[in-house]
N, C-alpha and C. Protein backbone atom coordinates (compact mmCIF):
# COMPACT_ATOMS: atom_id res chain seq x y z
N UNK A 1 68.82 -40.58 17.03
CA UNK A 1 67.50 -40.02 16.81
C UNK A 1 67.24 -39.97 15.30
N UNK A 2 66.08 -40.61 15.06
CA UNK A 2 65.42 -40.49 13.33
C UNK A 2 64.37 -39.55 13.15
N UNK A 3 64.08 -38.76 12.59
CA UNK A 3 63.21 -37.86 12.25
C UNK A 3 62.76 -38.12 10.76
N UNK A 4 61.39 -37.90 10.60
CA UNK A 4 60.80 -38.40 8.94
C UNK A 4 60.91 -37.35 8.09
N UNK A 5 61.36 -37.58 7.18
CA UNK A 5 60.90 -36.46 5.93
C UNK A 5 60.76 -37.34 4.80
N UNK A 6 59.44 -37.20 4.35
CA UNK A 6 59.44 -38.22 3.21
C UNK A 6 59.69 -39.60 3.25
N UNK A 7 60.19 -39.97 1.76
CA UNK A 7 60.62 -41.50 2.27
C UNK A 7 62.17 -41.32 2.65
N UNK A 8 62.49 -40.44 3.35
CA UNK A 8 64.10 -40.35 3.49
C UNK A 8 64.24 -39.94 4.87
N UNK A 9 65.09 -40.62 5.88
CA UNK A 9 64.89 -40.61 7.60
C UNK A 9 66.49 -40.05 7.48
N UNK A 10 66.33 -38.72 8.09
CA UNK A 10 67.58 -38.04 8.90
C UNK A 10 67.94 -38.83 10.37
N UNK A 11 69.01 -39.13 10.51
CA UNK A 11 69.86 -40.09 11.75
C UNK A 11 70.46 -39.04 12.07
N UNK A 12 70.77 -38.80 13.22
CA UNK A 12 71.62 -37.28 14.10
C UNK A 12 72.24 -38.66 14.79
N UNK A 13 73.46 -38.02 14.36
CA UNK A 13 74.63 -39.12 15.36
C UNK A 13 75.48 -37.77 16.42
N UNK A 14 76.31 -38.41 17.15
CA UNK A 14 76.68 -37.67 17.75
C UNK A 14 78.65 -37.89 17.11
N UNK A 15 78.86 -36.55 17.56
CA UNK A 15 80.90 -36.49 17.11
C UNK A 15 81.15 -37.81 17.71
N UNK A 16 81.35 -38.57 18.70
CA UNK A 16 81.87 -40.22 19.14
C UNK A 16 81.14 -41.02 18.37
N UNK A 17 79.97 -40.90 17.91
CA UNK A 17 79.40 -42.09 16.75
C UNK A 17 79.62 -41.93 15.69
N UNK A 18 80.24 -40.68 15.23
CA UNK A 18 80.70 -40.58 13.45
C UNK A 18 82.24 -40.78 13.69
N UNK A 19 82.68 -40.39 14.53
CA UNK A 19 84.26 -40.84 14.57
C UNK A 19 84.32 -42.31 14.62
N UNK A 20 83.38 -42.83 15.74
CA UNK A 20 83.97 -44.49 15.75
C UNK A 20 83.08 -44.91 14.14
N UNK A 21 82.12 -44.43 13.61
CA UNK A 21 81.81 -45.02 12.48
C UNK A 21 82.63 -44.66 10.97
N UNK A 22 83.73 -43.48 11.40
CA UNK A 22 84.27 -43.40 9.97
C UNK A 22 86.11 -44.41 10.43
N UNK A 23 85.95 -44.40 11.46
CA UNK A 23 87.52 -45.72 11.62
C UNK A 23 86.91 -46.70 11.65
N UNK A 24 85.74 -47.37 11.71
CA UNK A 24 85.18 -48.74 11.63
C UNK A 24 85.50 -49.40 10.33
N UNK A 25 86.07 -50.58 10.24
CA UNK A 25 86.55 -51.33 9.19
C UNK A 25 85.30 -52.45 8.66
N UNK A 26 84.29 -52.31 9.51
CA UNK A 26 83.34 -52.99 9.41
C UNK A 26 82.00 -52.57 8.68
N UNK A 27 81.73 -51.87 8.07
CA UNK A 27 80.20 -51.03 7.58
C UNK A 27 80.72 -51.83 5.79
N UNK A 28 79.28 -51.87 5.59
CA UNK A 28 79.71 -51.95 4.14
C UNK A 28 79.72 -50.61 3.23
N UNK A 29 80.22 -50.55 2.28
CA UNK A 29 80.57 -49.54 1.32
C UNK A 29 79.13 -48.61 1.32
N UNK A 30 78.38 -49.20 0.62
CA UNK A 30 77.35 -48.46 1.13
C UNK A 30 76.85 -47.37 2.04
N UNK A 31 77.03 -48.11 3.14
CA UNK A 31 77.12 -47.37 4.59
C UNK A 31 78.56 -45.98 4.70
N UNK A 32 79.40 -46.49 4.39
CA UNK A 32 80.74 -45.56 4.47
C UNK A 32 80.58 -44.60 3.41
N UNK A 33 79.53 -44.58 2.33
CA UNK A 33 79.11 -43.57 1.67
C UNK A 33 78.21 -42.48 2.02
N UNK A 34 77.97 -43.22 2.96
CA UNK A 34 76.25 -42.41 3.36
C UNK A 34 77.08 -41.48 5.04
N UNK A 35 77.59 -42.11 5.25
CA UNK A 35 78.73 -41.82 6.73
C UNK A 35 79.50 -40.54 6.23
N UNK A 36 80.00 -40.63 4.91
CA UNK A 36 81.22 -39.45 4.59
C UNK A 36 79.98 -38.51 4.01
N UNK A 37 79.00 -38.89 3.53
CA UNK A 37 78.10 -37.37 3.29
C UNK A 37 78.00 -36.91 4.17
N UNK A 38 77.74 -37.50 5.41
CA UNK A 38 76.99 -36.60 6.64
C UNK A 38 77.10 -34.70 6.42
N UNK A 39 76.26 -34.47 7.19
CA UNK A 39 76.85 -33.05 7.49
C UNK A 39 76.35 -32.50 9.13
N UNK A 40 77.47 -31.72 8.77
CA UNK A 40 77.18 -31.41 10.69
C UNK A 40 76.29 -30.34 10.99
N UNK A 41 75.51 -30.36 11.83
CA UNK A 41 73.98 -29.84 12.02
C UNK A 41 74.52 -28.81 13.50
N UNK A 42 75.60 -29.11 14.40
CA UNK A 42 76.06 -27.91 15.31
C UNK A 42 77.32 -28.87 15.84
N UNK A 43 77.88 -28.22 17.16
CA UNK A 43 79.11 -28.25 17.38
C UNK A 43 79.21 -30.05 17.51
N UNK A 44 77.96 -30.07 18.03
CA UNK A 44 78.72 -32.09 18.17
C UNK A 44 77.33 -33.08 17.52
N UNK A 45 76.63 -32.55 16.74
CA UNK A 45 75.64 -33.17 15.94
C UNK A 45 75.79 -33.60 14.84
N UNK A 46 75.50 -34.34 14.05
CA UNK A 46 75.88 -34.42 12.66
C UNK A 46 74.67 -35.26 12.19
N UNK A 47 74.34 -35.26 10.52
CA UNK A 47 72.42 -36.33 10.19
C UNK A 47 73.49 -36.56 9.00
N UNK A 48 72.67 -37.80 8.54
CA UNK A 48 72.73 -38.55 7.52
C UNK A 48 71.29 -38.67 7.51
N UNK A 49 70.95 -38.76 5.79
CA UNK A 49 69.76 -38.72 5.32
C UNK A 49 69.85 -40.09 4.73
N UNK A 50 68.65 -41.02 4.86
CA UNK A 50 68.98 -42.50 4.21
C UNK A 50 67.25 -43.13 3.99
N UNK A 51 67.13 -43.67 3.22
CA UNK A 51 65.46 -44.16 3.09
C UNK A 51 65.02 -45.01 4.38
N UNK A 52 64.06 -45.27 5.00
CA UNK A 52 63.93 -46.50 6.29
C UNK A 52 64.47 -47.61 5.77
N UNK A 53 64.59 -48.09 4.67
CA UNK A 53 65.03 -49.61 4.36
C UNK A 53 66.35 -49.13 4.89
N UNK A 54 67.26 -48.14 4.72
CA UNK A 54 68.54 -48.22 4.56
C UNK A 54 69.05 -48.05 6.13
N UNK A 55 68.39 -47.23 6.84
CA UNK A 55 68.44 -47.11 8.12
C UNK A 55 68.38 -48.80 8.89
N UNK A 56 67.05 -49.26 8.83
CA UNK A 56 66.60 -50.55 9.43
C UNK A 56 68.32 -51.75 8.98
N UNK A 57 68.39 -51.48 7.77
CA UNK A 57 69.67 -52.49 7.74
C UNK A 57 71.07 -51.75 8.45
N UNK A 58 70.99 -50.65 8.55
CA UNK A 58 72.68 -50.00 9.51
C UNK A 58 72.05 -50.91 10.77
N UNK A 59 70.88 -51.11 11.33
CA UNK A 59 70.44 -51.11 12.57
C UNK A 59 70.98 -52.89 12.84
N UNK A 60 70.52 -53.64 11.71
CA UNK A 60 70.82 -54.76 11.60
C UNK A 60 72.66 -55.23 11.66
N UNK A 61 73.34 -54.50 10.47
CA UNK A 61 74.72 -54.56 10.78
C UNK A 61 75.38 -54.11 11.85
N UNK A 62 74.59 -53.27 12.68
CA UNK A 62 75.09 -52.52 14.22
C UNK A 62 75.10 -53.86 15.35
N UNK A 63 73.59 -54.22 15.47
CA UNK A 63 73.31 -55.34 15.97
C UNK A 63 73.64 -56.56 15.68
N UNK A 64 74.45 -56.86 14.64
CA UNK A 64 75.19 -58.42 14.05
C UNK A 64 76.44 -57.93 15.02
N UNK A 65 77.39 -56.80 14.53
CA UNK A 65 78.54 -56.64 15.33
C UNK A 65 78.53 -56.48 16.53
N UNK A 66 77.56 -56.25 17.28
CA UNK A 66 77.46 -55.78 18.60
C UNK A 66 77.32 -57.36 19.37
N UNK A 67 76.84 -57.94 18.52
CA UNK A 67 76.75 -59.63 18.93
C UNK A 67 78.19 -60.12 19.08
N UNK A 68 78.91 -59.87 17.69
CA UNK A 68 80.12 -60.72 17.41
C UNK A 68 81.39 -59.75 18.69
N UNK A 69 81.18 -58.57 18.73
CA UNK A 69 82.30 -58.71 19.97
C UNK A 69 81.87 -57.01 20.72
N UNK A 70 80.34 -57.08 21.35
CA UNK A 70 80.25 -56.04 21.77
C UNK A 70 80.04 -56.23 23.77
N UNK A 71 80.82 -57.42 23.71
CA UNK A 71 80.56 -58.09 25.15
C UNK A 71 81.74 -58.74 25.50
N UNK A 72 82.18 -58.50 27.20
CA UNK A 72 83.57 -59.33 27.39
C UNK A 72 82.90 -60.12 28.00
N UNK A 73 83.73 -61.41 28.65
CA UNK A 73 83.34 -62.74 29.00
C UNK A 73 82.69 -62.31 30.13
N UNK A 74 81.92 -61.27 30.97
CA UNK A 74 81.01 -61.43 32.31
C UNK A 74 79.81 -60.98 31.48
N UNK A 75 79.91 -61.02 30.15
CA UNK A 75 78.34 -59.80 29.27
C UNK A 75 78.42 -58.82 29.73
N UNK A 76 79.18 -58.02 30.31
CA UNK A 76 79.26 -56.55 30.46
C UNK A 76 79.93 -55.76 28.89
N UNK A 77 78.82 -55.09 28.47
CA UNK A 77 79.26 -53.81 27.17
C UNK A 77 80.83 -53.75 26.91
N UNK A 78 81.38 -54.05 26.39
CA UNK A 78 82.52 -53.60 25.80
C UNK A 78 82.77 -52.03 25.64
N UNK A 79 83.46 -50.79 25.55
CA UNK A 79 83.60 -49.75 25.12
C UNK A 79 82.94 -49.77 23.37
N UNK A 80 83.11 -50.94 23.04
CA UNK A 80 82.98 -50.80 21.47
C UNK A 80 81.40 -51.13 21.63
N UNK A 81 80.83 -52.37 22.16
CA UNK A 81 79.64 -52.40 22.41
C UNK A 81 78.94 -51.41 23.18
N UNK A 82 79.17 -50.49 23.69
CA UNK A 82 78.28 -49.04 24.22
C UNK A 82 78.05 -48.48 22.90
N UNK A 83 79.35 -48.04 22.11
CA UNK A 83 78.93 -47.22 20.89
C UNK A 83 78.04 -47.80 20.17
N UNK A 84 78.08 -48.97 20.31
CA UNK A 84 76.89 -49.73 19.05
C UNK A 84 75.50 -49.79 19.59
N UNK A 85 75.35 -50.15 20.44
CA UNK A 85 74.34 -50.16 21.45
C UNK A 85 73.46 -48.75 21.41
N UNK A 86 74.06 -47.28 21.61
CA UNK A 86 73.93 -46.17 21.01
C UNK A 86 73.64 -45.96 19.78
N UNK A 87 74.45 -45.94 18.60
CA UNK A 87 73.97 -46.57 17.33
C UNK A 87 72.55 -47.16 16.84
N UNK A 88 72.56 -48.10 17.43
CA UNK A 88 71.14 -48.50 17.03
C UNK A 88 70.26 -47.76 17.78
N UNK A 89 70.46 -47.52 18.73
CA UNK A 89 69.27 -46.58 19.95
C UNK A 89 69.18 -45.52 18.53
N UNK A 90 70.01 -44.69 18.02
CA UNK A 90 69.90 -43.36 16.78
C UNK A 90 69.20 -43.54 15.79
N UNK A 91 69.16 -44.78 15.39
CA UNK A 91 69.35 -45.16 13.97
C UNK A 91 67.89 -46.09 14.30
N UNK A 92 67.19 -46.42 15.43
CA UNK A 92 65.72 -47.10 15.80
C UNK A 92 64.72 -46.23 14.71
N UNK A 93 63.52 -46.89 14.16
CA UNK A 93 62.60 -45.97 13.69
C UNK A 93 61.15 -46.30 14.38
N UNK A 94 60.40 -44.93 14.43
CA UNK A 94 58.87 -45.05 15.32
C UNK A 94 58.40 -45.78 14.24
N UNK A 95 57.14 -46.83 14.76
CA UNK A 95 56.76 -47.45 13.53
C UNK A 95 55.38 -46.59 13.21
N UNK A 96 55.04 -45.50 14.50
CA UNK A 96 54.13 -44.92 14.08
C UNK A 96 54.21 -43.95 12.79
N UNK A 97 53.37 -43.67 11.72
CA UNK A 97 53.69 -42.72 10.75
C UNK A 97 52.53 -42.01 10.64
């Protein structure tokens, strides 16, 4: 889920999307900066604050990896491809403003 403030969009991930995103070997630096600020908002919530450009590209690197191995050979979701799949569902922005 994205919520607006300004030019800066709060992402509420959930405790299984910040855990699989702070062992992910895959985010660029960038991203793993913006991941270790988070802060936790209640017992299993947590936001990262990031501009829409910065959001729209996590959404893009979510969706490149979710390509490269978020599917076993019948196209059924992988465990790793659910989390990503989720991911981008969080990290989507309304284009209404």
């Amino acid at each position: 889920m994205v919520t607006m403030n300004s030019d800066k969009q709060v992402v509420v991930l959930t405790n299984e999307q910040m855990t699989f995103l702070r062992r992910a070997l895959f985010p660029p630096e960038w991203l793993k900066v913006s991941i270790a600020t988070a802060q936790l908002v209640s017992t299993d919530r947590w936001s990262l604050t990031m501009t829409r450009t910065a959001a729209e590209e996590a959404r893009s690197i979510f969706t490149n990896r979710l390509a490269e191995v978020g599917f076993d050979s019948d196209y059924k979701p992988t465990q790793e491809g659910a989390l990503l799949e989720g991911l981008i569902d969080s990290f989507f922005l309304d284009k209404v403003e």
